[in-house]
C-alpha atoms as a PDB file:
ATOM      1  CA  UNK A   1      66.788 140.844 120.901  1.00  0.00           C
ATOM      2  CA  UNK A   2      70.612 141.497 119.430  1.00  0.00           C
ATOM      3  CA  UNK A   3      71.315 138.226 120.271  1.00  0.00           C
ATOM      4  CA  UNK A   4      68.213 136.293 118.632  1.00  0.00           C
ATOM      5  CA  UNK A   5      68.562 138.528 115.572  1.00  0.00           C
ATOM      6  CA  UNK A   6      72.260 137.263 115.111  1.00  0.00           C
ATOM      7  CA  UNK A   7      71.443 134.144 115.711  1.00  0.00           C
ATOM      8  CA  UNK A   8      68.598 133.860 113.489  1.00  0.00           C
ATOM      9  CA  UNK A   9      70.598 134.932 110.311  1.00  0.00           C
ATOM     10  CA  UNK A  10      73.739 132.755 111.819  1.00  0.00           C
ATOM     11  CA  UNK A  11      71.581 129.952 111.071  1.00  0.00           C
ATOM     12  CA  UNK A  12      70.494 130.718 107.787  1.00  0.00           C
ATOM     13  CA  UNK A  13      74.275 131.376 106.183  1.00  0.00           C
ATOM     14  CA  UNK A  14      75.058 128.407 108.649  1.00  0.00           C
ATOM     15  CA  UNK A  15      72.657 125.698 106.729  1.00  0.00           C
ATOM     16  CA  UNK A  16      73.560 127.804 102.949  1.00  0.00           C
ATOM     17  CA  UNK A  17      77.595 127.132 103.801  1.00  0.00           C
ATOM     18  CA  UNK A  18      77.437 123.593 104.701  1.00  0.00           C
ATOM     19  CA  UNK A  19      76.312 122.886 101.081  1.00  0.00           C
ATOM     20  CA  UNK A  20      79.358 123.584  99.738  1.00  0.00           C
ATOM     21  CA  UNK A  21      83.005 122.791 100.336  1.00  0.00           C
ATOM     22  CA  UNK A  22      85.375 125.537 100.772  1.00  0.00           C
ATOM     23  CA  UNK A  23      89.607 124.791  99.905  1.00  0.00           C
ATOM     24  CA  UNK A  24      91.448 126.037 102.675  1.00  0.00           C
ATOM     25  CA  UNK A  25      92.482 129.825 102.981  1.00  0.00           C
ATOM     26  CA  UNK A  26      94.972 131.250 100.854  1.00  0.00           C
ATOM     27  CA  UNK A  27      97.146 131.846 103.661  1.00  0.00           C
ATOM     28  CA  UNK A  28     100.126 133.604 101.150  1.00  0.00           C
ATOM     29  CA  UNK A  29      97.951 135.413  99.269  1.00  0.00           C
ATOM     30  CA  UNK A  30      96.151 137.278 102.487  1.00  0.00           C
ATOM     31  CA  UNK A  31      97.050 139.686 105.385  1.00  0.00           C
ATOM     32  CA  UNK A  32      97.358 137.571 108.696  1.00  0.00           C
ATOM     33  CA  UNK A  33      97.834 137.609 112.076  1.00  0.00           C
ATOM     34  CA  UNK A  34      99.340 134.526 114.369  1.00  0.00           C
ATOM     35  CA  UNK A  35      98.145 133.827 117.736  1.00  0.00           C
ATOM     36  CA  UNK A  36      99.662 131.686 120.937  1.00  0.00           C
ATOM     37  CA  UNK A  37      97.661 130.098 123.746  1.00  0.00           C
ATOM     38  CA  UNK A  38      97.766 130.157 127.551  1.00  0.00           C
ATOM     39  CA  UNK A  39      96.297 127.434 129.662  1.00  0.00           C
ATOM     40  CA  UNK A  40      93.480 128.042 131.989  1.00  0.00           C
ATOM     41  CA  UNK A  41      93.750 124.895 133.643  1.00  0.00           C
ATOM     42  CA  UNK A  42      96.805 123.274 135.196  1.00  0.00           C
ATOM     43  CA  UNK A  43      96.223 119.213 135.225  1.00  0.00           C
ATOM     44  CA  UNK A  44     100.009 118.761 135.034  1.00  0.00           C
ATOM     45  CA  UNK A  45     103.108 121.176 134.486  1.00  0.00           C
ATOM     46  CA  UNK A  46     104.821 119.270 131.479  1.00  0.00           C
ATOM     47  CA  UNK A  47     101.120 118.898 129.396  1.00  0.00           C
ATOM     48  CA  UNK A  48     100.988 122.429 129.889  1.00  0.00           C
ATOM     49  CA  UNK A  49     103.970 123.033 128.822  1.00  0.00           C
ATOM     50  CA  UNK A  50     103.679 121.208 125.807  1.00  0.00           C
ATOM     51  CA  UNK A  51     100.390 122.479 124.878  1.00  0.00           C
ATOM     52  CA  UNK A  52     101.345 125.997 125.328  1.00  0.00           C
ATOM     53  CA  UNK A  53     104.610 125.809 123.454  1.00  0.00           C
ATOM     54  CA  UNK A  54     102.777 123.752 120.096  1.00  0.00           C
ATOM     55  CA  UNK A  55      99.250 125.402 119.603  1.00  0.00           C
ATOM     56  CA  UNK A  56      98.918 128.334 117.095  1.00  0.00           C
ATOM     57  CA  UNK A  57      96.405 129.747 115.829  1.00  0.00           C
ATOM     58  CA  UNK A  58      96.740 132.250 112.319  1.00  0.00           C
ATOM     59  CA  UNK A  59      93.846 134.700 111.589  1.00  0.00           C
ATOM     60  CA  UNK A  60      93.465 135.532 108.175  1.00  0.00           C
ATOM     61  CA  UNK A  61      91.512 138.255 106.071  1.00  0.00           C
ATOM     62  CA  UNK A  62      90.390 136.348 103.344  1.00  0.00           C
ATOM     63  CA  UNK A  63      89.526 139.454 101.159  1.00  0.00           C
ATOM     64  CA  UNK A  64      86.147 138.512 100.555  1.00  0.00           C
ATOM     65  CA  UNK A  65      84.471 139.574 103.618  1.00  0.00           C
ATOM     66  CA  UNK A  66      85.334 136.524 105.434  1.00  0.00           C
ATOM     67  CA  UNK A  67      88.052 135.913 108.372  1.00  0.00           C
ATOM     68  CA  UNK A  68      89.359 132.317 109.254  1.00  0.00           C
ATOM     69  CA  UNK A  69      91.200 130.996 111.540  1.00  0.00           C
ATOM     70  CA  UNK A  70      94.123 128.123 111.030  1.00  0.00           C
ATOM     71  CA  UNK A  71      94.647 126.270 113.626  1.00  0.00           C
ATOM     72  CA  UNK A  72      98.098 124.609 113.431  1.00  0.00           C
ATOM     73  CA  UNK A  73      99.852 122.090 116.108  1.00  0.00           C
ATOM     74  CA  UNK A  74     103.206 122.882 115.215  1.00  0.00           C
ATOM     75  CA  UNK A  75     104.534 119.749 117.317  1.00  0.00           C
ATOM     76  CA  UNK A  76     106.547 117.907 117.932  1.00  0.00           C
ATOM     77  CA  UNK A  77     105.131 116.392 121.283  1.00  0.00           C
ATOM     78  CA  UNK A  78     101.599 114.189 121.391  1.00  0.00           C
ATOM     79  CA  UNK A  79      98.835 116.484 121.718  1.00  0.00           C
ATOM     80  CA  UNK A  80      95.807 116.667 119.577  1.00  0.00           C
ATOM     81  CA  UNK A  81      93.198 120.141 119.230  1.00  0.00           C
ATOM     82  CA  UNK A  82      90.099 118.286 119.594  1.00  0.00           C
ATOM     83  CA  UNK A  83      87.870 121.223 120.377  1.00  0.00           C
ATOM     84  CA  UNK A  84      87.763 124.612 119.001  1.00  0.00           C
ATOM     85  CA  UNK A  85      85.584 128.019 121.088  1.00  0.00           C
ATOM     86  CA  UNK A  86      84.826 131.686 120.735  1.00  0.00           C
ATOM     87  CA  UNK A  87      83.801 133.874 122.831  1.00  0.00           C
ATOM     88  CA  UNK A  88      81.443 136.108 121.381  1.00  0.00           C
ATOM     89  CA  UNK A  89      83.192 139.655 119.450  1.00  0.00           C
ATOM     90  CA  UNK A  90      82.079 140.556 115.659  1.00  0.00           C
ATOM     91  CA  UNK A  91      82.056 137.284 114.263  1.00  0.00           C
ATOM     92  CA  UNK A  92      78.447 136.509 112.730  1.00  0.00           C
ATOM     93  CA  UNK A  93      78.238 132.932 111.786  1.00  0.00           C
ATOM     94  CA  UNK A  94      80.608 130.100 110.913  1.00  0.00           C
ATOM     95  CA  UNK A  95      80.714 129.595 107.482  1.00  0.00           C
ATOM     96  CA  UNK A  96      82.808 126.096 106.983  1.00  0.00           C
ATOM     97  CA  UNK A  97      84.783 123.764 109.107  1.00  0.00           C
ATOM     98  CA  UNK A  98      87.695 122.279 106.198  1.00  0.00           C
ATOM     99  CA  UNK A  99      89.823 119.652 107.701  1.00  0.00           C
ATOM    100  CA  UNK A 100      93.603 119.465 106.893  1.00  0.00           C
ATOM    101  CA  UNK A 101      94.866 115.884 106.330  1.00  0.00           C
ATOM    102  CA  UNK A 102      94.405 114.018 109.016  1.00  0.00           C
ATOM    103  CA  UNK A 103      91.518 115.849 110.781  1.00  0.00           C
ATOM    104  CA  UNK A 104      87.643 115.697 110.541  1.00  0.00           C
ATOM    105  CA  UNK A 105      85.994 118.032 112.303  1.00  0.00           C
ATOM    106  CA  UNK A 106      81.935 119.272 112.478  1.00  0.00           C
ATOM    107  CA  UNK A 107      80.922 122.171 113.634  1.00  0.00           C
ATOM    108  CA  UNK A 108      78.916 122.831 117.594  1.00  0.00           C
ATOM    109  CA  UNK A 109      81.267 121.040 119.565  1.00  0.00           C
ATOM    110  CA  UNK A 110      80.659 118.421 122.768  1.00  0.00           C
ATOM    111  CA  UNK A 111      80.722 119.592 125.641  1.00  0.00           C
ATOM    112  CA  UNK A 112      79.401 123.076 124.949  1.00  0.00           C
ATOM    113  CA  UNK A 113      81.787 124.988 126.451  1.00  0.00           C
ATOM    114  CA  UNK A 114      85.183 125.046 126.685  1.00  0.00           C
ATOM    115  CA  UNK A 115      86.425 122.670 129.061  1.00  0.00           C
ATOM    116  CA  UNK A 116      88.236 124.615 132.089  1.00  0.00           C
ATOM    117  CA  UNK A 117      86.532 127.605 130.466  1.00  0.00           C
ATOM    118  CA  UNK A 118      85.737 128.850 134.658  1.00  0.00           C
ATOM    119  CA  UNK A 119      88.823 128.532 135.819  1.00  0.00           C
ATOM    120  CA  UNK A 120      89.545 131.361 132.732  1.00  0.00           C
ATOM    121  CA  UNK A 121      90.022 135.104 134.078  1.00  0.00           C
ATOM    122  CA  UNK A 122      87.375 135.999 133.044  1.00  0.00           C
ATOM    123  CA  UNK A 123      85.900 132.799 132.829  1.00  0.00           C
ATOM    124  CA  UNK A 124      85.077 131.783 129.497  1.00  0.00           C
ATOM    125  CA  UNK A 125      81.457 131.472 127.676  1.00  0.00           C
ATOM    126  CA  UNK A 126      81.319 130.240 124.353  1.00  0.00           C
ATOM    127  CA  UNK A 127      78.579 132.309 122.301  1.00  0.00           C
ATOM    128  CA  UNK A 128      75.814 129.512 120.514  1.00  0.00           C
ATOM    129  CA  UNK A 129      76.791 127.935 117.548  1.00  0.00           C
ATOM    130  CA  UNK A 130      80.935 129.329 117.596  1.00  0.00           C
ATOM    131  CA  UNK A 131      82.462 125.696 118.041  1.00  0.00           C
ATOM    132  CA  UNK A 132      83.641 122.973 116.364  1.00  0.00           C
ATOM    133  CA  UNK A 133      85.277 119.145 117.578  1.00  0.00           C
ATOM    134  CA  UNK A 134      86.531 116.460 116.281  1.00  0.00           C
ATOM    135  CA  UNK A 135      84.437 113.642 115.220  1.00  0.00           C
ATOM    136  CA  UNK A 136      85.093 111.628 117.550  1.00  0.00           C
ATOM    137  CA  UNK A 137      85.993 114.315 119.760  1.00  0.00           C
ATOM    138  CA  UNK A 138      89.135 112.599 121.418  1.00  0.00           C
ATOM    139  CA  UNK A 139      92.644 112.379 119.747  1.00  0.00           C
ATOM    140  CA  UNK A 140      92.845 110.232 116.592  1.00  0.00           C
ATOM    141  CA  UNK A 141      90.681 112.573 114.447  1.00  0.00           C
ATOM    142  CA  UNK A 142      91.948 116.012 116.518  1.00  0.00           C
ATOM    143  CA  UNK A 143      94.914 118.341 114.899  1.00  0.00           C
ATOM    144  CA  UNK A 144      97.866 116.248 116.142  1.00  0.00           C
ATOM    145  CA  UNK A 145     101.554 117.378 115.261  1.00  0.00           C
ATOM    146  CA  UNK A 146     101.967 119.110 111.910  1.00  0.00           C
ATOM    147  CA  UNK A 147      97.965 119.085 111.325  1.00  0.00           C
ATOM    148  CA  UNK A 148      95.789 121.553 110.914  1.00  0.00           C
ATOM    149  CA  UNK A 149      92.225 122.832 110.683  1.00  0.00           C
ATOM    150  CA  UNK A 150      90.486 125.973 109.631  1.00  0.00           C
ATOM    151  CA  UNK A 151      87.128 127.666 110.703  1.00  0.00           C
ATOM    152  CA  UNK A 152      85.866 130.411 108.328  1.00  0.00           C
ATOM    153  CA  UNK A 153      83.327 133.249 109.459  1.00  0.00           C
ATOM    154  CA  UNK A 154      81.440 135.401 108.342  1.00  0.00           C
ATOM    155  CA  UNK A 155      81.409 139.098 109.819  1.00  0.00           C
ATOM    156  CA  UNK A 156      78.373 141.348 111.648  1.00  0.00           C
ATOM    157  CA  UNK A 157      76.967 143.915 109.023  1.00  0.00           C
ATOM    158  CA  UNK A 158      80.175 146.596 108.509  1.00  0.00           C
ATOM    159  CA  UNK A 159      82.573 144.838 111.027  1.00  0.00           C
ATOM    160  CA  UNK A 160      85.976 144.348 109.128  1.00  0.00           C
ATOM    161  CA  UNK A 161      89.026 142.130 109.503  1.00  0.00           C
ATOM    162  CA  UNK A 162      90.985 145.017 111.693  1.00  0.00           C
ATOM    163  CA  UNK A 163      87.881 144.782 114.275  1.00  0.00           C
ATOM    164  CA  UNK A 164      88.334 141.439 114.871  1.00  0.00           C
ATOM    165  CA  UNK A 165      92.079 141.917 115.689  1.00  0.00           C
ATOM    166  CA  UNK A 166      91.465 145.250 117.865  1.00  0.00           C
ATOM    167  CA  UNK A 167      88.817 142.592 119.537  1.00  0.00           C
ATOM    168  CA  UNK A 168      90.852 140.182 120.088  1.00  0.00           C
ATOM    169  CA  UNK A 169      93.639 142.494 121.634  1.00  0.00           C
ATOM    170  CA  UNK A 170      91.053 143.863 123.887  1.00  0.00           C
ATOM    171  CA  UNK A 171      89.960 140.202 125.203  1.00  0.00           C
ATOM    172  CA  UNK A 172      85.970 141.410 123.301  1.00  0.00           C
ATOM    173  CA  UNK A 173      86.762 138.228 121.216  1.00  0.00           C
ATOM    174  CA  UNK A 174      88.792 135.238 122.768  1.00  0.00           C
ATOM    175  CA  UNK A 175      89.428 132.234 121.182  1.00  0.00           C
ATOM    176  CA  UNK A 176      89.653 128.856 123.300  1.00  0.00           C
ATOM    177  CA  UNK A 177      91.348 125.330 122.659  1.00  0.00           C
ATOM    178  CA  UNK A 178      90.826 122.117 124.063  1.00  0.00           C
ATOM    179  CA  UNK A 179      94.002 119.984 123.376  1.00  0.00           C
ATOM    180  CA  UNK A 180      93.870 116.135 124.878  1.00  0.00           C
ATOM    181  CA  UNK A 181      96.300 113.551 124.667  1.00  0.00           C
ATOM    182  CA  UNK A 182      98.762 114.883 125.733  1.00  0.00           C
ATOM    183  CA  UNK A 183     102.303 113.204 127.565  1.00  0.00           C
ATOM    184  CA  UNK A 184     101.814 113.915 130.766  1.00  0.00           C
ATOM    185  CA  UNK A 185     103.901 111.742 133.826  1.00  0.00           C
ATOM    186  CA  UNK A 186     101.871 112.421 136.507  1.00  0.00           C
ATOM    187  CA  UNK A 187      98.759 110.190 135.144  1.00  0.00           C
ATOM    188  CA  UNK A 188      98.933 106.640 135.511  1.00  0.00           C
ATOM    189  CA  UNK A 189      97.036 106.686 131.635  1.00  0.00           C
ATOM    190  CA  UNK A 190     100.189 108.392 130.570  1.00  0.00           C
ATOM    191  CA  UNK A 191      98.094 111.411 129.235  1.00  0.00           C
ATOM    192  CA  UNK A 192      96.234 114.516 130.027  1.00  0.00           C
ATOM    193  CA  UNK A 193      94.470 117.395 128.510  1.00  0.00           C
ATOM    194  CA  UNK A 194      94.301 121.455 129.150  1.00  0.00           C
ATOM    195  CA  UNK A 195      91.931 123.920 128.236  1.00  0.00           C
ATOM    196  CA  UNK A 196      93.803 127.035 126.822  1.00  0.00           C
ATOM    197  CA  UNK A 197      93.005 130.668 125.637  1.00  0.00           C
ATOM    198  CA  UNK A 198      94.415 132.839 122.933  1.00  0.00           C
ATOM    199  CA  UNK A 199      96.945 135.495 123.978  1.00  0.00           C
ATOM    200  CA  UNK A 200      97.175 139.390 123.576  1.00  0.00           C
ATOM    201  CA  UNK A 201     100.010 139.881 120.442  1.00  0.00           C
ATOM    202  CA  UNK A 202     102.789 142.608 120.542  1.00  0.00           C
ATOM    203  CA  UNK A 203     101.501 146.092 119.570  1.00  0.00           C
ATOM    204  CA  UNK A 204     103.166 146.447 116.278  1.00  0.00           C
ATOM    205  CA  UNK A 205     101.484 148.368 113.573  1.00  0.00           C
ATOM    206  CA  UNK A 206     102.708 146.896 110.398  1.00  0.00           C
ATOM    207  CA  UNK A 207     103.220 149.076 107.536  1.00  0.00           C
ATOM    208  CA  UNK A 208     104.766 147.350 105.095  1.00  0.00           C
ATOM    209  CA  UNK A 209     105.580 143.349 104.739  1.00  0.00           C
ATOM    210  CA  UNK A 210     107.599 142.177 101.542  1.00  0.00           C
ATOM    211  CA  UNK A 211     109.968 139.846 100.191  1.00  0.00           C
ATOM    212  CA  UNK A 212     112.344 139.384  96.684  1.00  0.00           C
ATOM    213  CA  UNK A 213     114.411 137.123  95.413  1.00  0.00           C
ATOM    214  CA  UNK A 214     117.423 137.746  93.530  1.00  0.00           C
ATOM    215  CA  UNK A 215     120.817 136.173  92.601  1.00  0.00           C
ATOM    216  CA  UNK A 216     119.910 133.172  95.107  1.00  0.00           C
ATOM    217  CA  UNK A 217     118.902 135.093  98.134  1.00  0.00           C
ATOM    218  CA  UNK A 218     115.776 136.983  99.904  1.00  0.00           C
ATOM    219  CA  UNK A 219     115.526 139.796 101.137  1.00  0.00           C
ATOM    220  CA  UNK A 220     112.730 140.574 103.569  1.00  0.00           C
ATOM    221  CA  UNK A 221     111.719 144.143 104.256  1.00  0.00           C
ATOM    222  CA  UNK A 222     109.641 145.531 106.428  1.00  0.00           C
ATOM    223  CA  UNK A 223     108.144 148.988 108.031  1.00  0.00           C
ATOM    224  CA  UNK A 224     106.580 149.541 110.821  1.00  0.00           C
ATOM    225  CA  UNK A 225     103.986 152.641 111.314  1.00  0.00           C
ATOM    226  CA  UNK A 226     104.476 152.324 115.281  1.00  0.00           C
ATOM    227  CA  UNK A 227     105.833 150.013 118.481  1.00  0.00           C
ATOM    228  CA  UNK A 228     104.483 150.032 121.760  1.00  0.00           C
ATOM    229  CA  UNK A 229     106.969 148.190 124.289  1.00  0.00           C
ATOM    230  CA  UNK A 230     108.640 146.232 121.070  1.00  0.00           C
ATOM    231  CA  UNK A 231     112.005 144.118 122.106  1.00  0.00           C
ATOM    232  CA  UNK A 232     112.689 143.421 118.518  1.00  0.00           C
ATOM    233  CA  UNK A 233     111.662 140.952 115.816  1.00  0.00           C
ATOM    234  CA  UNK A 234     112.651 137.101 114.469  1.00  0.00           C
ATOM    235  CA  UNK A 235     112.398 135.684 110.667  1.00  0.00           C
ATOM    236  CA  UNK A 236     111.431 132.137 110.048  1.00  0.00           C
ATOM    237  CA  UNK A 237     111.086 130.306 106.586  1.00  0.00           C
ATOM    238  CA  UNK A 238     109.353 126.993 106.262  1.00  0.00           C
ATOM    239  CA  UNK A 239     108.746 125.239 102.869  1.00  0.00           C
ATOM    240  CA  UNK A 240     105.151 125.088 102.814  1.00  0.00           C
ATOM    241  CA  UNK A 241     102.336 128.037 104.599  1.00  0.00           C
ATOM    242  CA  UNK A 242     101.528 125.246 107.448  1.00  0.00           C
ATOM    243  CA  UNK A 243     105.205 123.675 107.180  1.00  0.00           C
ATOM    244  CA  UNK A 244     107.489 123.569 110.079  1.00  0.00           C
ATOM    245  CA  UNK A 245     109.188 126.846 110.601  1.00  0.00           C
ATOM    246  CA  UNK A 246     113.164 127.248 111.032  1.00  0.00           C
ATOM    247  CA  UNK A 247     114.552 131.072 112.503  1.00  0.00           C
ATOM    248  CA  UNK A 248     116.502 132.421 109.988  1.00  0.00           C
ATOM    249  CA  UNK A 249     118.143 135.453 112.420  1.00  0.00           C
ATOM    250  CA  UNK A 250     120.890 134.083 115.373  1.00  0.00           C
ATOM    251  CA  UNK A 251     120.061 137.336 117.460  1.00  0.00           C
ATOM    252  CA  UNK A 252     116.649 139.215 118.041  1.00  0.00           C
ATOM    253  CA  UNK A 253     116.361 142.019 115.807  1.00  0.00           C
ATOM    254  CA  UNK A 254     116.329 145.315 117.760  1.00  0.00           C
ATOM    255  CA  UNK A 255     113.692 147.295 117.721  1.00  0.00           C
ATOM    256  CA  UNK A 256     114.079 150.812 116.309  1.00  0.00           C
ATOM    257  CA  UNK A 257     110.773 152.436 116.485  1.00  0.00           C
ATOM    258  CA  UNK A 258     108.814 153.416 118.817  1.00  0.00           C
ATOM    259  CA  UNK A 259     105.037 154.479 119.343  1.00  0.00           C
ATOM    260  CA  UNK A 260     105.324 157.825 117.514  1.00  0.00           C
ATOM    261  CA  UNK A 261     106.998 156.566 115.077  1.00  0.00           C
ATOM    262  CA  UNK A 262     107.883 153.229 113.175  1.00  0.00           C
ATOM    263  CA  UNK A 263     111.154 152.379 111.289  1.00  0.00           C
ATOM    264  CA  UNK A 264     112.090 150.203 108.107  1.00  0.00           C
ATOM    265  CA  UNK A 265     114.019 147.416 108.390  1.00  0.00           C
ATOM    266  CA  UNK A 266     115.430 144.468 106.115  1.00  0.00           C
ATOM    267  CA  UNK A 267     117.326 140.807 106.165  1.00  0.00           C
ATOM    268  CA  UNK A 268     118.416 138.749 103.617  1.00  0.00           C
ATOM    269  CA  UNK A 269     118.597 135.196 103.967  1.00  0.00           C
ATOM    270  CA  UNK A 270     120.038 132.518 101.479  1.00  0.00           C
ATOM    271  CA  UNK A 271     117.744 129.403 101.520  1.00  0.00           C
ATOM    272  CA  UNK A 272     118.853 127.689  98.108  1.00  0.00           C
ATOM    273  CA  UNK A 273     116.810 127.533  95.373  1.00  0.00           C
ATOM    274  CA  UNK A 274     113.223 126.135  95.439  1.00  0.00           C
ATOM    275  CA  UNK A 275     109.771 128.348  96.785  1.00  0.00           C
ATOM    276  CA  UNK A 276     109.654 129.266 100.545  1.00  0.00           C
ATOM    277  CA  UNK A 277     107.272 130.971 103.087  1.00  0.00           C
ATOM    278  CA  UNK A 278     108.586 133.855 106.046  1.00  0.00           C
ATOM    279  CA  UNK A 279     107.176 135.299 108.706  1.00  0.00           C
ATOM    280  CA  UNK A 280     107.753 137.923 111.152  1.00  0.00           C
ATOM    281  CA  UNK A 281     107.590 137.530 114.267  1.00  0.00           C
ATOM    282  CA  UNK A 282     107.379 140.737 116.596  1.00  0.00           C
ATOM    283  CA  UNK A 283     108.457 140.272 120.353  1.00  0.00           C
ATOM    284  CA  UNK A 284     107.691 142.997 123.079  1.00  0.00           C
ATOM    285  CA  UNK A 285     109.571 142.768 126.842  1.00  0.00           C
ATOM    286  CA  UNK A 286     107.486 140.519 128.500  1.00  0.00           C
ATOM    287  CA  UNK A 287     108.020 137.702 125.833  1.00  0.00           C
ATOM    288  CA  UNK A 288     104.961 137.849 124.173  1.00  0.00           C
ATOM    289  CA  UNK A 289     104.953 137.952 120.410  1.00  0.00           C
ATOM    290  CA  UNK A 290     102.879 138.187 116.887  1.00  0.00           C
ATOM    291  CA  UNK A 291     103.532 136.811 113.902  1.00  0.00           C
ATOM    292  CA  UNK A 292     102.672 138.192 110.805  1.00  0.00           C
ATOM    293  CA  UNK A 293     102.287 136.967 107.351  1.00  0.00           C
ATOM    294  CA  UNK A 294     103.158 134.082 105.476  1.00  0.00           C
ATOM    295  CA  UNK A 295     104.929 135.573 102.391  1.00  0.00           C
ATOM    296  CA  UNK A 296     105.822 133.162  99.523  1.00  0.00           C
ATOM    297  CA  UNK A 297     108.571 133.513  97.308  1.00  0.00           C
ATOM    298  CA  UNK A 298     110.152 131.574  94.802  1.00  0.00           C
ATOM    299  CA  UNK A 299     114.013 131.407  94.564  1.00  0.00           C
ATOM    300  CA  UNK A 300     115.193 130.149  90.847  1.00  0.00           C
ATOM    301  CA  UNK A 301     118.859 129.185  89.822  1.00  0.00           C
ATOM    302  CA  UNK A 302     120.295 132.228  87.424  1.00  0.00           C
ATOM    303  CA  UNK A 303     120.484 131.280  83.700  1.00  0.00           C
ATOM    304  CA  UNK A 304     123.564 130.134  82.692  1.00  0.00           C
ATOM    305  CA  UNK A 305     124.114 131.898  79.072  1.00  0.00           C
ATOM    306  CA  UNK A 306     126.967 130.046  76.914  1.00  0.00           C
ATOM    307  CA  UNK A 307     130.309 131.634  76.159  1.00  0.00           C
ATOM    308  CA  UNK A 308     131.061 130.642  72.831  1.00  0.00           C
ATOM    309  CA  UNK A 309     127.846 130.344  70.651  1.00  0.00           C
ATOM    310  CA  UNK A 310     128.987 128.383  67.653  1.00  0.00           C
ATOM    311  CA  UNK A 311     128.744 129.823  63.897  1.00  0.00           C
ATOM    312  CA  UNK A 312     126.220 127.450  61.594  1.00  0.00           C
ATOM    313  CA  UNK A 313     127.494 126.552  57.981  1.00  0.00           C
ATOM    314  CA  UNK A 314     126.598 129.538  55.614  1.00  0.00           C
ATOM    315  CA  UNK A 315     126.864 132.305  58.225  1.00  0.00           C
ATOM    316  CA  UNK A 316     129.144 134.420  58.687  1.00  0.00           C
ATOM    317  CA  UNK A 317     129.770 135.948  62.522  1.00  0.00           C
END
């Protein structure tokens, strides 16, 4: 009965959101959290590889009652995400599919299910109606290097942004990939594709997340309310919120909290003048990590004031 009821009303926000178009989500103006992805399946060693190393996905509180999720193939090897699962957790119904250049995908993807979803642990059932492809669902019209595509839903009755990350952590709400076309030697067509799941982020409670600019430089701050097994954080800056990201830090940031207690810490970086976007990336001891924002700034050349102001004709100084 839960599950007709939810899927009656999915279908009646579903048919009311496909009327109108929805921009993508203000990823810099909205609290976010940045997932990687693990392969299920194992067709070849190197597409795995590739896939695991390129496939993000960023889950973002819109603000408005809404979460979505931007899925970015950060590159630079040929893959393409041509179809996009969940698995159930508070999500109600999809409420737009927006394509980023490049892309064009529909929502209920073909096949069904994620592909290599059994050989998941546990295996993997997409819930009705919470997929998407790409029309045609094969490369050319997937999320290939440096595209993108987001997938806005709508939430179950009082369910909130931080219960679909504490489901996520918990594995109540997995999100699954199918990336094809990827390089991959062992196939005498040159290419293969995985089936991958989302992965568990480092327990960081984030307090605090800013940055400022000032006389050519940014400093990022940050707080942290607790850390459970944390190794230490990175910084990257990209140019755009779906841009390629560069690390700012040489060495990982040591951790200095722990899980009674959080700590503050800060870097400055000097990127040159022009608007940016950081994140921070937490990393706990077994190498898994979570990436949090984007934050924009904007870093603008000083005002040069002249030395001598001349006097006009008629004045006196």
């Amino acid at each position: 009965m839960k599950s007709f009821m939810r899927a009656a009303l999915a279908v009646s926000l579903a048919i009311a959101a496909t009327l109108a178009v929805r921009a993508p989500p203000a990823l810099a103006h909205a609290v976010g959290q940045a997932y990687t992805f693990v392969a299920c399946t194992n067709n070849d060693p190197v597409s795995v590889a590739t896939a695991e190393a390129q496939m993000v996905v960023y889950v973002v509180d819109n603000l408005d009652g809404t979460v979505s999720f931007h899925f970015h193939n950060n590159g630079p090897l040929a893959s393409s995400i041509t179809d996009i699962y969940f698995d159930d957790g508070s999500l109600l119904a999809i409420a737009s599919v927006t394509d980023g250049p490049g892309t064009d995908f529909e929502q209920d993807a073909n096949p069904g299910n994620l592909p290599g979803g059994n050989d998941c642990v546990p295996q993997f059932e997409t819930h009705e109606g919470f997929s998407a492809d790409s029309e045609p669902p094969t490369q050319p019209k997937g999320a290939n290097p440096s595209e993108y595509v987001d997938i806005t839903f709508t939430l179950q009755g009082s369910q909130t942004f931080d219960d679909v990350i504490a489901e996520l952590k918990s594995g109540a709400l997995r999100i699954g990939i199918h990336v094809q076309g990827i390089t991959c030697p062992s196939r005498v067509a040159g290419t293969c594709s995985e089936g991958l799941v989302n992965t568990t982020p480092t327990a960081v409670n984030m307090s605090s997340l800013g940055a400022t600019a000032a006389r050519g430089q940014v400093t990022l701050a940050w707080r942290t309310g607790s850390e459970i097994s944390n190794a230490g954080f990175n910084v990257y800056r990209a140019t755009s919120a779906s841009g390629a990201q560069v690390k700012v830090n040489d060495l990982l940031i040591a951790a200095q909290g722990s899980e009674a207690s959080g700590s503050s810490y800060s870097l400055v970086d000097r990127p040159g003048y022009g608007s940016f976007y950081y994140w921070l990336e937490g990393v706990d001891y077994t190498g898994q990590s979570s990436l949090h924002g984007p934050i924009p700034v904007n870093v603008r050349a000083a005002v040069q004031r002249p030395l001598y102001r001349p006097t006009l004709p008629g004045l006196r100084r």
